[in-house]
Protein backbone atom coordinates (compact mmCIF):
# COMPACT_ATOMS: atom_id res chain seq x y z
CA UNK A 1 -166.37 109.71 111.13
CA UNK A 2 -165.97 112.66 108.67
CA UNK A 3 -167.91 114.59 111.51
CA UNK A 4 -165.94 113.75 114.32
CA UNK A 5 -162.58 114.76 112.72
CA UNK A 6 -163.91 117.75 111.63
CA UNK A 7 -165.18 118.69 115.16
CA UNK A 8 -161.90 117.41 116.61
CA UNK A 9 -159.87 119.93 114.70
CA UNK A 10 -162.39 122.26 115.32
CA UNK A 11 -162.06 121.66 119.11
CA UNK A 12 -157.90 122.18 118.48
CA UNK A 13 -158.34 125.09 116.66
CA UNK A 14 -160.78 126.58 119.77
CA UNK A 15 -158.33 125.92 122.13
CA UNK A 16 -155.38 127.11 120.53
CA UNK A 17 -157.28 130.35 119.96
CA UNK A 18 -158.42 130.40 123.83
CA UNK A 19 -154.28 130.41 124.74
CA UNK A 20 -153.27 133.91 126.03
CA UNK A 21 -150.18 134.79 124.06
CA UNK A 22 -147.12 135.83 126.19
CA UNK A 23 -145.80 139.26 125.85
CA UNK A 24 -142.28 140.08 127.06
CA UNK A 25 -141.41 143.46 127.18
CA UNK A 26 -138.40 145.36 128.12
CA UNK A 27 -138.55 147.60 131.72
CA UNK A 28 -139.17 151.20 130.58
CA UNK A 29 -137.11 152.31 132.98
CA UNK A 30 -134.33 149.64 133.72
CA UNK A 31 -132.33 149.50 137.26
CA UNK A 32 -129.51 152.16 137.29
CA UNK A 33 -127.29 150.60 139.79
CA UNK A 34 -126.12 152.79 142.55
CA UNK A 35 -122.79 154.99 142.13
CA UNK A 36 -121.07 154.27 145.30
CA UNK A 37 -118.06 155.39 146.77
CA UNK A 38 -118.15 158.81 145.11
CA UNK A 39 -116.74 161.85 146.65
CA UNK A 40 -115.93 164.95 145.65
CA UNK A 41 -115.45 168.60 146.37
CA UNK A 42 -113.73 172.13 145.15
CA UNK A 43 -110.94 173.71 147.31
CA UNK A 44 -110.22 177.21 146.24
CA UNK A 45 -110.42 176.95 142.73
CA UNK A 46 -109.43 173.79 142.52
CA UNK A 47 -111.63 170.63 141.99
CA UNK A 48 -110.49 167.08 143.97
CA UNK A 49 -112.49 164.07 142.58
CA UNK A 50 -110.38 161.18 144.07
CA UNK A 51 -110.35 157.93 142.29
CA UNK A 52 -109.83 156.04 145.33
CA UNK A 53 -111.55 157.11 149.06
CA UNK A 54 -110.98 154.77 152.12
CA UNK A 55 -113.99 154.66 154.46
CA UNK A 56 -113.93 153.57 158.20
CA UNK A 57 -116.68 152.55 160.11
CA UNK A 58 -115.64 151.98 164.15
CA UNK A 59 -116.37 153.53 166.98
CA UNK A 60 -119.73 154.84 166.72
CA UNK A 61 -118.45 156.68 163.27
CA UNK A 62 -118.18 157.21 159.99
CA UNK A 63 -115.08 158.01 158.52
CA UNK A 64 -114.06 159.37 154.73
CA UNK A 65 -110.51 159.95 153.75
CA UNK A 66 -108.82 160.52 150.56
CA UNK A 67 -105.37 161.60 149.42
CA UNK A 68 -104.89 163.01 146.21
CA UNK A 69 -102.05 163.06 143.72
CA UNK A 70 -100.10 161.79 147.10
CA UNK A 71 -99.93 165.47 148.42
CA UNK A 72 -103.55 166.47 149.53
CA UNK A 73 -105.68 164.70 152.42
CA UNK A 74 -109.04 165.04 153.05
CA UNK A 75 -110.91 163.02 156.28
CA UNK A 76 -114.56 163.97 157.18
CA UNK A 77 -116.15 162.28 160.11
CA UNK A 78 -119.96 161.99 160.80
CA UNK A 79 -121.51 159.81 163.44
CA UNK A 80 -123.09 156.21 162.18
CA UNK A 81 -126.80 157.19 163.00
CA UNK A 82 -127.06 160.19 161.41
CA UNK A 83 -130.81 161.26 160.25
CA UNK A 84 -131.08 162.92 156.77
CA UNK A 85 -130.70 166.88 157.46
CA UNK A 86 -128.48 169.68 157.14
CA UNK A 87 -126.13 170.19 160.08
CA UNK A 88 -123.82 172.87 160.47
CA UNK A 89 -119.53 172.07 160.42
CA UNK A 90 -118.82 173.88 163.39
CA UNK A 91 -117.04 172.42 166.59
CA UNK A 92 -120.26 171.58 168.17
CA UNK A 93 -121.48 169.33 165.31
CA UNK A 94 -121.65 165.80 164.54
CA UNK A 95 -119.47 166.46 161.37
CA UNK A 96 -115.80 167.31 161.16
CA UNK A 97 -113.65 167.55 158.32
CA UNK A 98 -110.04 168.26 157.90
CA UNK A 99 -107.90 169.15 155.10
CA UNK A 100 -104.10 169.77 154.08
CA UNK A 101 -102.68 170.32 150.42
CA UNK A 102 -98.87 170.04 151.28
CA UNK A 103 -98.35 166.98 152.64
CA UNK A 104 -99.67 167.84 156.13
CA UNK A 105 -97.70 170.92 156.58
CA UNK A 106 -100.78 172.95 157.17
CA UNK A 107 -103.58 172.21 158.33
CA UNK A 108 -107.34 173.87 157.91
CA UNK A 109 -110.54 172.64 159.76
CA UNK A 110 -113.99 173.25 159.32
CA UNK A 111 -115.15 176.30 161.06
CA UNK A 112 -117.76 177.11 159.18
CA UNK A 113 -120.52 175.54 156.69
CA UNK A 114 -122.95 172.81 156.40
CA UNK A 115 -123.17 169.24 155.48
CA UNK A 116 -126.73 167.91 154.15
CA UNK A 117 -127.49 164.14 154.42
CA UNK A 118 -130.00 163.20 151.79
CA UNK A 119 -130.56 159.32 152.48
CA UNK A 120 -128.63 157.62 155.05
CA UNK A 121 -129.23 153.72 155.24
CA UNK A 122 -128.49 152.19 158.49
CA UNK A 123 -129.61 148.43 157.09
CA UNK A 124 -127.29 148.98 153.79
CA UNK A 125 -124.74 151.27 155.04
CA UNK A 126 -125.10 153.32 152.43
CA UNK A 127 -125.34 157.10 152.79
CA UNK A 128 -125.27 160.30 150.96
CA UNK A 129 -125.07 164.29 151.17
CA UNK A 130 -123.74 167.26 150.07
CA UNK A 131 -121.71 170.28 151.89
CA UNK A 132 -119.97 172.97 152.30
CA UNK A 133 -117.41 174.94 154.46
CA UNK A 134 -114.92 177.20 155.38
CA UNK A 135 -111.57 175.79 156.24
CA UNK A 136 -109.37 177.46 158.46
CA UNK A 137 -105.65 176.80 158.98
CA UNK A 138 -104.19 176.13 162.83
CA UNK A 139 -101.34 177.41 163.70
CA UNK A 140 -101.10 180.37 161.10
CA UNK A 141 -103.48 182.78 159.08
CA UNK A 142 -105.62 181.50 156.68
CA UNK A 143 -108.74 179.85 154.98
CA UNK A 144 -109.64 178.00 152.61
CA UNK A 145 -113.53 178.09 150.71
CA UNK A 146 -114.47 174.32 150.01
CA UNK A 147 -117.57 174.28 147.69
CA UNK A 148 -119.81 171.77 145.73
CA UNK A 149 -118.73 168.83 148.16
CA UNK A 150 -120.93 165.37 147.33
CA UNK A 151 -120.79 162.00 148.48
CA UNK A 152 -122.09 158.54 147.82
CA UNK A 153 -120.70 155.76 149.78
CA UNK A 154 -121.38 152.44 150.88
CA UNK A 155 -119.29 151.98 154.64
């Protein structure tokens, strides 16, 4: 009897030893999630990094507006099946974008500059770029530079 409890413990003992322990570890790199609607850009000197952008999708486009501090609007437009590239802002292009810092009074469009799509999503909707342009105003001399322009948007 003496032998049989002493090989039944050894039998426990066996299989406990046989169990593969569980390790949990922590991702090295855990999921950053996505910064979406993000858009920003540099006028002049000036820097315009809305809180708040409205995006449209209708009609075979994509459109981005933002006013900021109630007195400056900005609209781009891009068509929905864009491929990642860089495009140029011209009045030929697939982009246009339009701006005003006095509550409309003047205009400037893009007549100059590119706009680079990075990733564009059609099965998300999500899509983001970078550009650049020259502004210029209708109806009266003028231009404006527009510089480090980014967005990240979900439409």
């Amino acid at each position: 009897m003496k032998k049989h409890l002493m090989l039944a413990a050894l039998l426990i003992f066996a299989i406990q030893a046989c169990k593969k322990e569980e390790v949990v570890t922590e991702p090295s790199n855990p999921p950053v999630a996505p910064e979406i609607d993000q858009f920003k850009m540099t006028v002049g000197d000036t820097l315009y990094d809305p809180a708040m952008v409205s995006i449209t999708h209708a009609n075979g486009d994509i459109s981005v507006e933002s006013n900021y501090n109630n007195y400056t609007y900005f609209k781009i437009v891009m068509d929905e099946n864009i491929d990642p590239d860089t495009y140029g802002v011209d009045a030929s292009s697939p982009f246009r974008i339009v701006f005003s810092n006095s509550t409309m009074a003047s205009l400037y469009y893009s007549t100059a500059g590119a706009v680079t799509i990075t990733s564009h999503n059609l099965e998300t909707h999500k899509i983001k770029g970078t550009f650049y342009a020259t502004l210029t105003c209708v109806g009266q001399p003028g231009f404006k530079p527009l510089s480090g322009g980014e967005f990240n948007i979900e439409y």
